[in-house]
N, C-alpha and C. Protein backbone atom coordinates (compact mmCIF):
# COMPACT_ATOMS: atom_id res chain seq x y z
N UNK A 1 -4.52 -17.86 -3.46
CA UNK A 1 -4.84 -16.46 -3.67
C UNK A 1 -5.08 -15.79 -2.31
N UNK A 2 -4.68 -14.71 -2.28
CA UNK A 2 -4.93 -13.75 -1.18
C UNK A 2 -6.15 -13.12 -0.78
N UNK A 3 -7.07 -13.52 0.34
CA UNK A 3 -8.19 -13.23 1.13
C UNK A 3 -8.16 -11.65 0.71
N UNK A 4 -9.32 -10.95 0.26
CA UNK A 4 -9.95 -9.91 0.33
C UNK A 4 -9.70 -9.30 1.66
N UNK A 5 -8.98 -8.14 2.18
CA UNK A 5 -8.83 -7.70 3.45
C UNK A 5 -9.47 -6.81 3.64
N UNK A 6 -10.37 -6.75 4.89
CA UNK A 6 -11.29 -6.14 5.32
C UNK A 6 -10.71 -4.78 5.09
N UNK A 7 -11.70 -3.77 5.57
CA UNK A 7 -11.65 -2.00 5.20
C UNK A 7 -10.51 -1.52 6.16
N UNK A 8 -9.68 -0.86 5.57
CA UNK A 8 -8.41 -0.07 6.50
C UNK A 8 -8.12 1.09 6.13
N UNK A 9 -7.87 2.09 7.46
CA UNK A 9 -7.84 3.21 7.46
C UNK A 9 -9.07 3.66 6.41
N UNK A 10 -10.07 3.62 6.68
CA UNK A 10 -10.87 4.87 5.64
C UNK A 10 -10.94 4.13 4.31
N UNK A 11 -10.22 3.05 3.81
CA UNK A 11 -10.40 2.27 2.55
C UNK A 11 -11.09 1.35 2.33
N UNK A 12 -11.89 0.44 1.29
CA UNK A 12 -12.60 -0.20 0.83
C UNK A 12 -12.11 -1.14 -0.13
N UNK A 13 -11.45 -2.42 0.70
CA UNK A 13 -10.51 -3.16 -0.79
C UNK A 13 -11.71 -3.92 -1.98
N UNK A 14 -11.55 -3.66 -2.98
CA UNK A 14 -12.57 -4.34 -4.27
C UNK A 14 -11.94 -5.58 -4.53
N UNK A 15 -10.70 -5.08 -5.00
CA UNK A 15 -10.30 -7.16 -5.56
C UNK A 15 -8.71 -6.47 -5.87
N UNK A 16 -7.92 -7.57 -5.78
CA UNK A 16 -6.74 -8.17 -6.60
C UNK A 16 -6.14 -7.62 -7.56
N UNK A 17 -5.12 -6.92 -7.70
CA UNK A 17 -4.93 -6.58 -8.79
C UNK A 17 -3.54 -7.34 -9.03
N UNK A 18 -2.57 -8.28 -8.39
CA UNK A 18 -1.91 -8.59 -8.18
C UNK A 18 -1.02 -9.27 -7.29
N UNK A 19 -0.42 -9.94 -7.08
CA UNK A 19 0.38 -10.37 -5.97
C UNK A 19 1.77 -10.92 -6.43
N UNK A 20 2.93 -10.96 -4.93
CA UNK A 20 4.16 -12.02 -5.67
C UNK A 20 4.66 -12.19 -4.62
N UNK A 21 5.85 -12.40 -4.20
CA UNK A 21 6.16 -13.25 -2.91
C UNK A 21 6.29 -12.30 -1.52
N UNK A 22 6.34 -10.87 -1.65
CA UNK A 22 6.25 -10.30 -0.16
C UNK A 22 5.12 -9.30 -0.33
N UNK A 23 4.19 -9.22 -1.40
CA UNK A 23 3.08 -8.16 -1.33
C UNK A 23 1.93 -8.67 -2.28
N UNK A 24 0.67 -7.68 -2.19
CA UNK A 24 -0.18 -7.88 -3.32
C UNK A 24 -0.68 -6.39 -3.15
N UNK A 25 -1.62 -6.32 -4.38
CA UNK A 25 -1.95 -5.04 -4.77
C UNK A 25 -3.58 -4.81 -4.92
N UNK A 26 -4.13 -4.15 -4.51
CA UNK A 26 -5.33 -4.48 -4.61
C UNK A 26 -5.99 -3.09 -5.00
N UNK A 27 -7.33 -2.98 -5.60
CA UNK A 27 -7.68 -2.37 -5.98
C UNK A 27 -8.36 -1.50 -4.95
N UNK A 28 -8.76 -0.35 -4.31
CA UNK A 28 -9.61 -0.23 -3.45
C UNK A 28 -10.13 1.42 -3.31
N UNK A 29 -11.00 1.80 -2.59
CA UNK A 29 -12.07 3.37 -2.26
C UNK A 29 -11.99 3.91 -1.25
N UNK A 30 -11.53 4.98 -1.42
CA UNK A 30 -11.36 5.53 -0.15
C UNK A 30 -12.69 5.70 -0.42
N UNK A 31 -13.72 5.58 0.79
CA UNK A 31 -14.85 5.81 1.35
C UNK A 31 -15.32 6.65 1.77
N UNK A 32 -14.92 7.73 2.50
CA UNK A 32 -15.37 8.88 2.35
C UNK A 32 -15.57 10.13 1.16
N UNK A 33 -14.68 9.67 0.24
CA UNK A 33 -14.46 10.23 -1.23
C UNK A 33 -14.87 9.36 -2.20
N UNK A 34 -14.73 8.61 -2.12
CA UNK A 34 -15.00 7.68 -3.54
C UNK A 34 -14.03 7.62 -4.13
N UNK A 35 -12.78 7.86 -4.07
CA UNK A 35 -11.31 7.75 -4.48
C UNK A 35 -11.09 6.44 -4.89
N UNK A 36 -10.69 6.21 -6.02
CA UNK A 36 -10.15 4.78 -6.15
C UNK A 36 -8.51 4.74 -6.39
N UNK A 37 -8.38 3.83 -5.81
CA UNK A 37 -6.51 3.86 -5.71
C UNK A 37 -5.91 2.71 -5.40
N UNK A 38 -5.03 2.29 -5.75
CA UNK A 38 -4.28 1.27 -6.00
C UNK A 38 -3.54 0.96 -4.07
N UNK A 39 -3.66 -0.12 -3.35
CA UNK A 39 -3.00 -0.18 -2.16
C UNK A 39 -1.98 -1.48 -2.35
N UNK A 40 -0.58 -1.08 -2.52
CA UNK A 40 0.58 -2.30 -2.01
C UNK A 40 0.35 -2.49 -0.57
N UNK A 41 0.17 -3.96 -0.39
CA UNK A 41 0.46 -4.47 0.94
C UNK A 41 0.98 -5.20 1.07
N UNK A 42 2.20 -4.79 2.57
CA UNK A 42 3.33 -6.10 2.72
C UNK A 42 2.86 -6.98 2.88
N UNK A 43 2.81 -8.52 2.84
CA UNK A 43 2.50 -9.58 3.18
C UNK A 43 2.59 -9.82 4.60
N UNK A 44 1.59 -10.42 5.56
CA UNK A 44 1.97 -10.63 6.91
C UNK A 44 2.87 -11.30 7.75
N UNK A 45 3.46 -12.51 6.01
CA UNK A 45 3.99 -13.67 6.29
C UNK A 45 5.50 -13.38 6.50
N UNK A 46 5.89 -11.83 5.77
CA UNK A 46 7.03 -11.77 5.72
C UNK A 46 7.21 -10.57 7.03
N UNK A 47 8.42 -11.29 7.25
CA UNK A 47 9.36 -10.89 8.39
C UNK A 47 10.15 -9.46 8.38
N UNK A 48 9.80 -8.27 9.25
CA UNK A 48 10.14 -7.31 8.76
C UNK A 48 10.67 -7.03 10.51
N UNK A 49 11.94 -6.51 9.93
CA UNK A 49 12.89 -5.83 11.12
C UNK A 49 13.28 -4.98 10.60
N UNK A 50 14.11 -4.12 12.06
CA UNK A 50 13.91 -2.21 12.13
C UNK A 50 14.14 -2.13 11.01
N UNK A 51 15.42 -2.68 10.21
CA UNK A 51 16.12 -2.17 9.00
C UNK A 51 15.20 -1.71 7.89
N UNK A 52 14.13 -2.90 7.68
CA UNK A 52 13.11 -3.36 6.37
C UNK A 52 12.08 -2.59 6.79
N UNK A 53 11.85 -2.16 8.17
CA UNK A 53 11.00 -1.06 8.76
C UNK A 53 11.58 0.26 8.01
N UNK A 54 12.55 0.56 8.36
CA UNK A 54 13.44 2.29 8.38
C UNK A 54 13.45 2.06 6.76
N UNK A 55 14.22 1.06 5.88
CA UNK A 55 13.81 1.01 4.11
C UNK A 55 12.46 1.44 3.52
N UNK A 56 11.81 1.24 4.36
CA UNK A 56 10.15 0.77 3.78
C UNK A 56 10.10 2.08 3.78
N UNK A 57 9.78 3.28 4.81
CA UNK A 57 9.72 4.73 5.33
C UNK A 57 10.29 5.29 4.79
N UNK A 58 11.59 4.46 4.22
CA UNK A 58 12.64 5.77 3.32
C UNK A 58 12.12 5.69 1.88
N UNK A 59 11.83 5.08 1.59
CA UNK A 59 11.22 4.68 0.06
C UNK A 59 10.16 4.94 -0.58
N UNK A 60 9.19 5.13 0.48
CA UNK A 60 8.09 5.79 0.76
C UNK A 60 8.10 7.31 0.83
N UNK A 61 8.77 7.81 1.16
CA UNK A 61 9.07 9.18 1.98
C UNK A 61 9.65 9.67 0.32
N UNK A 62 10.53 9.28 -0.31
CA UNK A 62 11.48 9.37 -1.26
C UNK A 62 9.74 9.59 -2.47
N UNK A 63 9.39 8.29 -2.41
CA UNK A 63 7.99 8.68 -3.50
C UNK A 63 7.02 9.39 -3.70
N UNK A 64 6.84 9.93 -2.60
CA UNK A 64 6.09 10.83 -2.41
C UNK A 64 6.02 12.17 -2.70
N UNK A 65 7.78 12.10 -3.01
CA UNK A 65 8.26 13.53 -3.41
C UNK A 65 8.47 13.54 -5.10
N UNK A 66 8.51 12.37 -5.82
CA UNK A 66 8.33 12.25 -6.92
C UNK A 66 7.26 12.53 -7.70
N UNK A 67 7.01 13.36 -8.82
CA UNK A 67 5.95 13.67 -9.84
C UNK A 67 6.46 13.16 -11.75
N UNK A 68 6.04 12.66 -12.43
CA UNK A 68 6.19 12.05 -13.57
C UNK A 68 5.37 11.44 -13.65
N UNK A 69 4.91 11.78 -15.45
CA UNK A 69 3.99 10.73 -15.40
C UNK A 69 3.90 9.37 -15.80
N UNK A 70 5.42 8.85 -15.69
CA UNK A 70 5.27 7.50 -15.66
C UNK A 70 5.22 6.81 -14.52
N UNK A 71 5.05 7.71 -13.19
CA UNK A 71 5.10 7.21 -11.84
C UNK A 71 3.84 7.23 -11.05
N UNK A 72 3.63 6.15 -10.35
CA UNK A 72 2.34 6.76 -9.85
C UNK A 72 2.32 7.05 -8.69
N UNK A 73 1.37 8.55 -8.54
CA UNK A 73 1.82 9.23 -7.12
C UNK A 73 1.20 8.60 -6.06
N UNK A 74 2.05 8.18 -5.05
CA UNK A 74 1.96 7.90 -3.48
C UNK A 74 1.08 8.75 -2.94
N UNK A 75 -0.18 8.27 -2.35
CA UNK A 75 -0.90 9.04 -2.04
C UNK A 75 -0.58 9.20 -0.03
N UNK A 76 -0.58 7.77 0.38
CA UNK A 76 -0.33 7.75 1.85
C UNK A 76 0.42 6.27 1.69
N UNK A 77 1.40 6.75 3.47
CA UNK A 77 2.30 5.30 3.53
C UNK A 77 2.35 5.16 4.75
N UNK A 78 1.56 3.97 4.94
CA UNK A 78 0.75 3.28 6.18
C UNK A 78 2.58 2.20 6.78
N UNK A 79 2.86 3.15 7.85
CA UNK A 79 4.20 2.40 8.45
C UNK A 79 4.25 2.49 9.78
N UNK A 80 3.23 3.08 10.07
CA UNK A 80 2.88 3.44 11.64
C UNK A 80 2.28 1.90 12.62
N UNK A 81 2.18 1.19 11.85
CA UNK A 81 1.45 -0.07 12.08
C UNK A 81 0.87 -1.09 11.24
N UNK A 82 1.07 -2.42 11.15
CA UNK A 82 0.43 -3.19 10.11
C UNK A 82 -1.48 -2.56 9.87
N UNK A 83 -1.07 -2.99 8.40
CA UNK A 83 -0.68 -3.61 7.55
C UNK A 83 0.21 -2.76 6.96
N UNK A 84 1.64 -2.81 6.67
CA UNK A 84 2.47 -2.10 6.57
C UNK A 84 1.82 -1.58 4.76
N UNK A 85 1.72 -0.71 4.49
CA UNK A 85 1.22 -0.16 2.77
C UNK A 85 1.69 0.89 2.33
N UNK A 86 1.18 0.71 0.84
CA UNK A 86 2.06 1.93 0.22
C UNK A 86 0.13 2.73 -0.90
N UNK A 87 -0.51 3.72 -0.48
CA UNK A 87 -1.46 3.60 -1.42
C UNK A 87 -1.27 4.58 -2.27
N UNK A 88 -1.84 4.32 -3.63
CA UNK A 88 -1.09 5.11 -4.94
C UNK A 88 -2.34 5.02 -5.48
N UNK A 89 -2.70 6.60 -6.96
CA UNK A 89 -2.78 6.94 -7.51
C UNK A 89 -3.03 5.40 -8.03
């Protein structure tokens, strides 16, 4: 199982909500708000070049512009530097 990762950017991870072979999902607060929101994080283990860099940003970028409510909205997408993330609604 995947170590509890300390507080990033302004967030507060609680626990686990998931994992599978290049991410896990964790539950967590934004801390200055009390926001609770869902954070995908890439795994450290996996190997990411420009390409899987420039995908990650486009996919991200692409969700953010999406509204439905079977989707959940992208709140911020941490690509500027590990831990590479996606945090959602």
């Amino acid at each position: 199982m995947t170590p509890l990762p300390e507080a990033q950017r302004g967030y507060r991870f609680i626990k686990l909500l998931g994992e599978g072979a290049s991410s896990s999902v964790w539950e967590a607060e934004h801390v200055a708000t009390g926001r609770t929101v869902a954070i995908k994080v890439l795994s450290p283990l996996v190997r990411v070049d420009e390409r899987d860099l420039r995908r990650f940003r486009v996919e991200g970028r692409i969700a953010t512009r999406l509204s439905h409510d079977a989707i959940c909205k992208v709140v911020e997408l941490w690509s500027d530097a590990p831990p590479l993330a996606i945090v959602m609604e």
